[in-house]
C-alpha atoms as a PDB file:
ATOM      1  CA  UNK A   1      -9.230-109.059  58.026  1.00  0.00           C
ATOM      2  CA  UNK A   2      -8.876-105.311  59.215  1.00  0.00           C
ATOM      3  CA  UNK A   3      -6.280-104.157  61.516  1.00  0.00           C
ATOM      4  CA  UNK A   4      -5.995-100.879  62.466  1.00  0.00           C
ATOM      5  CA  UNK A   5      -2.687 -99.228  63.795  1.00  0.00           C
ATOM      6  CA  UNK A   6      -3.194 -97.590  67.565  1.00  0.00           C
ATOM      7  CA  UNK A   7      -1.781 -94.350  65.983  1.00  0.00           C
ATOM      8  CA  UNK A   8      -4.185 -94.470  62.605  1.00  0.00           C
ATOM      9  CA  UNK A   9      -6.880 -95.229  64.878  1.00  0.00           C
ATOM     10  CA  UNK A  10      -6.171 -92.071  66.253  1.00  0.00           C
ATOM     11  CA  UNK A  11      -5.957 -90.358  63.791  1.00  0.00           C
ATOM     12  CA  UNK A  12      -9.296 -91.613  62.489  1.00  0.00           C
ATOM     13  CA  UNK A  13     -10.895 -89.919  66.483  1.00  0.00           C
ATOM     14  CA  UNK A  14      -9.264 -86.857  65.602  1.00  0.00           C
ATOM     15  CA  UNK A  15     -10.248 -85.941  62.055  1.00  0.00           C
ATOM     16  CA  UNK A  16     -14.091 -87.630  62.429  1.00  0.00           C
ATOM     17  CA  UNK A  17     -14.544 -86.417  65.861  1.00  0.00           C
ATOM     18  CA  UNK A  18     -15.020 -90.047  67.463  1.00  0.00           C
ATOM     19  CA  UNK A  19     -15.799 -90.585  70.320  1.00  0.00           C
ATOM     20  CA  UNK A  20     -15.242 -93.974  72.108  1.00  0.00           C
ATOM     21  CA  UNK A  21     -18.435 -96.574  71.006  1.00  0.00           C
ATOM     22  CA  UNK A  22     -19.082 -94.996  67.592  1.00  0.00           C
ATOM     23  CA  UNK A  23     -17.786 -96.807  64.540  1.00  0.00           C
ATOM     24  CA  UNK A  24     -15.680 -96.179  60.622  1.00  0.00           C
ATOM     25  CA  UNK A  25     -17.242 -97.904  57.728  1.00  0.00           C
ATOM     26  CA  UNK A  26     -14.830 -98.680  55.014  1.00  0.00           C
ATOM     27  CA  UNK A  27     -16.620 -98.978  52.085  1.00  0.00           C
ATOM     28  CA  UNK A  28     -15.825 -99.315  47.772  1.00  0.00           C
ATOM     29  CA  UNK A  29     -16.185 -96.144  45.931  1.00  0.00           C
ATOM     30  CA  UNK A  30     -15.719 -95.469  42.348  1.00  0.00           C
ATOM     31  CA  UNK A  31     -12.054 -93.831  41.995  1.00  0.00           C
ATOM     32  CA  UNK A  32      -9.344 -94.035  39.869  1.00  0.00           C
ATOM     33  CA  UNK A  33      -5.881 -95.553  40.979  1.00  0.00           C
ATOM     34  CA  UNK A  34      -7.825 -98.118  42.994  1.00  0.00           C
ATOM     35  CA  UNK A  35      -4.495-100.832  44.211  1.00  0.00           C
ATOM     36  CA  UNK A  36      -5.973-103.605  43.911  1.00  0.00           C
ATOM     37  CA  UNK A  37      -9.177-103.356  42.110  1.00  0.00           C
ATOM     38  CA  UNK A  38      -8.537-100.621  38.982  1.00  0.00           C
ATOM     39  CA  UNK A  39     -11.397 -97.940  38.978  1.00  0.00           C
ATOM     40  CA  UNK A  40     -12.044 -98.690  43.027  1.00  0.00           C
ATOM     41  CA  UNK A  41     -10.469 -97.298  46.177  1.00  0.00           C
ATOM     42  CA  UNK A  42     -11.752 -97.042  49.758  1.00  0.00           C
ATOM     43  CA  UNK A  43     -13.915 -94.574  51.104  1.00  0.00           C
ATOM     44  CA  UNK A  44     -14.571 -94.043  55.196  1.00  0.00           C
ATOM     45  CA  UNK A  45     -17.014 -92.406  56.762  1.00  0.00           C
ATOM     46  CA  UNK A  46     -18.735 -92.277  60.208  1.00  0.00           C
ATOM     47  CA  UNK A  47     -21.689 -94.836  60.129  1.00  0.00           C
ATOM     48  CA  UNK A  48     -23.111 -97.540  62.444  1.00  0.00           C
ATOM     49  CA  UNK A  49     -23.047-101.233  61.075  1.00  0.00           C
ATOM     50  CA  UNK A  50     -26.323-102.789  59.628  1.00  0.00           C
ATOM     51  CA  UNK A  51     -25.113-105.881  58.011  1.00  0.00           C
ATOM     52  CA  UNK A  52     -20.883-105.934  59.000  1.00  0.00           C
ATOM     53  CA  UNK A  53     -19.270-108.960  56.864  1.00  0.00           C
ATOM     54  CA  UNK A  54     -16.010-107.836  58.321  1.00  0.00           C
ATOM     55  CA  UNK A  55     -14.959-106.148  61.781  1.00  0.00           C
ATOM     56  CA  UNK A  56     -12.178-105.267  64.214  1.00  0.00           C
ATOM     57  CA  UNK A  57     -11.876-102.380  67.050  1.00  0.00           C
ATOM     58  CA  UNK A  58      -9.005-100.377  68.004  1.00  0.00           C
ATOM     59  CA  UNK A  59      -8.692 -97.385  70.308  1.00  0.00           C
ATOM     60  CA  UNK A  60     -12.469 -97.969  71.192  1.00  0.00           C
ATOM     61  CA  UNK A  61     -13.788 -97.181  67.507  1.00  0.00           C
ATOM     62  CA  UNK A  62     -15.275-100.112  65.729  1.00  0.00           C
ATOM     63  CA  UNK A  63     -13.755-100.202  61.930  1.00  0.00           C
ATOM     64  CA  UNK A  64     -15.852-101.976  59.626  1.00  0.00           C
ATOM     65  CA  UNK A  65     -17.102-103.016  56.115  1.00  0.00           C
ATOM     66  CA  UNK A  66     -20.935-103.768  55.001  1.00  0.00           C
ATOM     67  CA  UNK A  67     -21.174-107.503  53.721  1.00  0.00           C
ATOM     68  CA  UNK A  68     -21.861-105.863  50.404  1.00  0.00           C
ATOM     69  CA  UNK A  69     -18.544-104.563  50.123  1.00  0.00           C
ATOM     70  CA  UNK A  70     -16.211-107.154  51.438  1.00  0.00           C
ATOM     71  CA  UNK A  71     -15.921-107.941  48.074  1.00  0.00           C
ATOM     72  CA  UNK A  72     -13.068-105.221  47.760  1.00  0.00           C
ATOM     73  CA  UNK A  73     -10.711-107.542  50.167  1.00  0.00           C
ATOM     74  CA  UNK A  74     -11.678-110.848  48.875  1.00  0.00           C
ATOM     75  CA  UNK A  75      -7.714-112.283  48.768  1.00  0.00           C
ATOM     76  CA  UNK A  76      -6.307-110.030  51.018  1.00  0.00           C
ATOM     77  CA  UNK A  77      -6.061-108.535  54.263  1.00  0.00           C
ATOM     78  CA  UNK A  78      -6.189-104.456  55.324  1.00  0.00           C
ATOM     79  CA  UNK A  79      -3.750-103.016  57.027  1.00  0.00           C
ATOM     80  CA  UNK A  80      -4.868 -99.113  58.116  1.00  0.00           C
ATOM     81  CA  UNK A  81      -1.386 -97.340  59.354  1.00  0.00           C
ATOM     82  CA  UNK A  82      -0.299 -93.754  60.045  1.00  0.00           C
ATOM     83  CA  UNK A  83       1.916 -91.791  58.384  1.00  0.00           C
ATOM     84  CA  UNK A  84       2.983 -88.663  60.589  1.00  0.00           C
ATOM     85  CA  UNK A  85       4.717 -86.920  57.253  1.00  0.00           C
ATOM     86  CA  UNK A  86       1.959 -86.413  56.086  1.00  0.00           C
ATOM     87  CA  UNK A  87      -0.495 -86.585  58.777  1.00  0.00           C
ATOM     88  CA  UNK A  88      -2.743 -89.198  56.506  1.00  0.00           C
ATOM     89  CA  UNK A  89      -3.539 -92.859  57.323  1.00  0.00           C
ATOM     90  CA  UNK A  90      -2.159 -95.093  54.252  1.00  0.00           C
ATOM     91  CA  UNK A  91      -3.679 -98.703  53.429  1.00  0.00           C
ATOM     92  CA  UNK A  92      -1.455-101.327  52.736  1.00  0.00           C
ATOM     93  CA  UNK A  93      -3.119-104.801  51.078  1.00  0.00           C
ATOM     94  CA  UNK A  94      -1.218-107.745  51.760  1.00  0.00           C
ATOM     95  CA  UNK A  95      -2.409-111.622  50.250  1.00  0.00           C
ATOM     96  CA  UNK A  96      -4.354-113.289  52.886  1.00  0.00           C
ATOM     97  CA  UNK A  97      -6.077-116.835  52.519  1.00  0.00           C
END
């Protein structure tokens, strides 16, 4: 599961230049300090979804991740929030089913 925060989701318009309809893939990238999968972290960029194993929409923007990477959450859930300190989203991984 992916939920998106109102405010990150806004955040996400403003710094990809979204526009309501158009959609964030999350995706696994090689990267050091990965949370919960060492060598791993999440990567976003502006795509449309071909094959979407997971889903959700907030603020209009679809966020989503490619059935070849939903591997990366397998155990947990996503939680995408703001932080205004640092004007940065943050992801937080809590144990799902």
């Amino acid at each position: 599961m992916i939920n998106i925060t109102k405010e990150a989701a806004l955040w996400f318009k403003k710094e990809l230049d979204l526009k309501d309809g158009q959609a964030v893939r999350l995706f696994a990238r090689y990267s050091s300090g990965g949370k919960i999968h060492p060598g791993f972290s999440l990567g976003i960029q502006s795509d449309e979804p071909v094959s979407p194993g997971i889903s959700s929409e907030a603020e209009g923007i679809t966020f989503f991740m490619e059935e070849s990477d939903k591997w990366y959450l397998d155990g947990y859930n996503l939680k995408v929030t703001y932080n205004a300190a640092e004007d940065d989203i943050e992801y937080e991984y809590e144990k799902g089913n």
